[in-house]
C-alpha atoms as a PDB file:
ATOM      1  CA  UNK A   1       0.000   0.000   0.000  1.00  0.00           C
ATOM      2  CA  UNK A   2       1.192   3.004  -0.870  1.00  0.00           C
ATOM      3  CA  UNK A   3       1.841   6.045   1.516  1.00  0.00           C
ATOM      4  CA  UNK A   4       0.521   9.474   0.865  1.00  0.00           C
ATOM      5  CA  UNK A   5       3.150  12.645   1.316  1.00  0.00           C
ATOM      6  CA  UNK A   6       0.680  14.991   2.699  1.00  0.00           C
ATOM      7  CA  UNK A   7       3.154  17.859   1.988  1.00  0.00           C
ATOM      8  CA  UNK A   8       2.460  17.347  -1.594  1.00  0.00           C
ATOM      9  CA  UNK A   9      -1.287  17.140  -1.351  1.00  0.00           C
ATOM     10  CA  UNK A  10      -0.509  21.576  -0.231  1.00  0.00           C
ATOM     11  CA  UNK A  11      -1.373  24.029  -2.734  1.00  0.00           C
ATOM     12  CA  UNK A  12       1.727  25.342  -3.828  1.00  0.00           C
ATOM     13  CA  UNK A  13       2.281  28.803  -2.537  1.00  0.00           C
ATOM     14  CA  UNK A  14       2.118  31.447  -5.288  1.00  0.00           C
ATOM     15  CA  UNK A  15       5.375  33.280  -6.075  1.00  0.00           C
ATOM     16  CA  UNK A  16       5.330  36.894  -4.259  1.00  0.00           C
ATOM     17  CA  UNK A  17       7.011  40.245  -5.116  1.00  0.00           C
ATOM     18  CA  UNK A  18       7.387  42.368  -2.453  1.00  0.00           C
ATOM     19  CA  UNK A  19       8.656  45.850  -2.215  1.00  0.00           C
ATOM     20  CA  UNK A  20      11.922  46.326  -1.514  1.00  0.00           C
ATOM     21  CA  UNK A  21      12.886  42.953  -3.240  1.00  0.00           C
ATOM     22  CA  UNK A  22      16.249  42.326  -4.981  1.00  0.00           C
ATOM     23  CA  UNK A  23      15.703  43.166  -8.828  1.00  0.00           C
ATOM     24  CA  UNK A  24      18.876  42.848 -10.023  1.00  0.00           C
ATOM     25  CA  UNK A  25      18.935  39.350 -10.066  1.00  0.00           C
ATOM     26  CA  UNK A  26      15.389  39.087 -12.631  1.00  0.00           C
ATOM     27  CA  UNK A  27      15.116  40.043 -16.436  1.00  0.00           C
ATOM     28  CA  UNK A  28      13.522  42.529 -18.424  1.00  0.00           C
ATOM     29  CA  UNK A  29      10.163  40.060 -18.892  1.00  0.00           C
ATOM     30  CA  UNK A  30      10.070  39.348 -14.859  1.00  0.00           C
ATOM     31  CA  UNK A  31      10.577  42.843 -14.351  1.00  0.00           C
ATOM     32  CA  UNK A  32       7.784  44.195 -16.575  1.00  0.00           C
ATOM     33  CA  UNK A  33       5.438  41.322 -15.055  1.00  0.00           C
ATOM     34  CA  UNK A  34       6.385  42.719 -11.667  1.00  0.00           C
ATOM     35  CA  UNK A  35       5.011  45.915 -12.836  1.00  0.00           C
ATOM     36  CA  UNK A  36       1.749  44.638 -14.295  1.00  0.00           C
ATOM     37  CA  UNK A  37       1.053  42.614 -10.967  1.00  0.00           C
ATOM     38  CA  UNK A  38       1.831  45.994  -8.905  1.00  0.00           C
ATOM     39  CA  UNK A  39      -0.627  47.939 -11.450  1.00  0.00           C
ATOM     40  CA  UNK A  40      -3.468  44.996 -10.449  1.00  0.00           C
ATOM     41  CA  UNK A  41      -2.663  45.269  -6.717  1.00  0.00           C
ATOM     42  CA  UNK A  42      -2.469  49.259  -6.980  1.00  0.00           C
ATOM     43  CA  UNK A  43      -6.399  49.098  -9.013  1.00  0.00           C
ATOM     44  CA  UNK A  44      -7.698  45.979  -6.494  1.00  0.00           C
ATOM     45  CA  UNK A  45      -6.818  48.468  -3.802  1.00  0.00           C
ATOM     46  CA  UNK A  46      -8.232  51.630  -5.240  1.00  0.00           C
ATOM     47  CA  UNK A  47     -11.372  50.030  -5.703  1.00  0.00           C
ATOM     48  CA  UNK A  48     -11.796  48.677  -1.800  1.00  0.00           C
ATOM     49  CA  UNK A  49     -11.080  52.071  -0.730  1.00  0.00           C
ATOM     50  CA  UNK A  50     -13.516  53.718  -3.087  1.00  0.00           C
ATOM     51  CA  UNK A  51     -15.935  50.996  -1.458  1.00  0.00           C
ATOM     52  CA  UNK A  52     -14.904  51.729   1.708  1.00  0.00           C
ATOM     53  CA  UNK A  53     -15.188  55.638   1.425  1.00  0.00           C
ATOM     54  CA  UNK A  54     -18.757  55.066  -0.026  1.00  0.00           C
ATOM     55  CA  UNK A  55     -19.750  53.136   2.966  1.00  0.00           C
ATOM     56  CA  UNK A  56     -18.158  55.803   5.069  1.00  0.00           C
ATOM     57  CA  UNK A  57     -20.475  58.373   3.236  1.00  0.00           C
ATOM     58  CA  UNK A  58     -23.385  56.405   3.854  1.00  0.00           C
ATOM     59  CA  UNK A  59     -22.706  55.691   7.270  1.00  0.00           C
ATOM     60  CA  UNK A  60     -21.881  59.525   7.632  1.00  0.00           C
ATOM     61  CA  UNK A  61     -25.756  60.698   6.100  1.00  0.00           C
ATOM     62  CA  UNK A  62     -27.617  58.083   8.587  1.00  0.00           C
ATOM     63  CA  UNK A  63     -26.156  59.248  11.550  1.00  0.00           C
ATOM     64  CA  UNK A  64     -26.178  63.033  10.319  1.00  0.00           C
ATOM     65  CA  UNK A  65     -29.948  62.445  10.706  1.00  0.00           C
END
């Protein structure tokens, strides 16, 4: 019977960029996908703050009342 590695079974972490990261070390494609996933992160978090500011707003009118 065969034994099951339970490590493997994981989902694989996804490969982050962080600020402040090394660059020197990746090429001119990594580099440019860098940028594109920034761009996403920098419009996925525009959006939950416009979200959140419209929820402040509402929040703002009902207890103005």
């Amino acid at each position: 019977m065969a034994t099951t590695d339970w490590d493997e079974l994981k989902p694989k972490p996804r490969p982050t960029s962080a600020i402040g990261d090394d660059l020197t070390t990746l090429s001119i494609a990594e580099l440019e996908a860098r940028i594109k996933a920034f761009e996403a992160e920098i419009e996925r978090t525009r959006a939950e703050i416009a979200v959140k500011r419209s929820r402040q707003s509402a929040a703002d009118q009902l207890f103005k009342s």
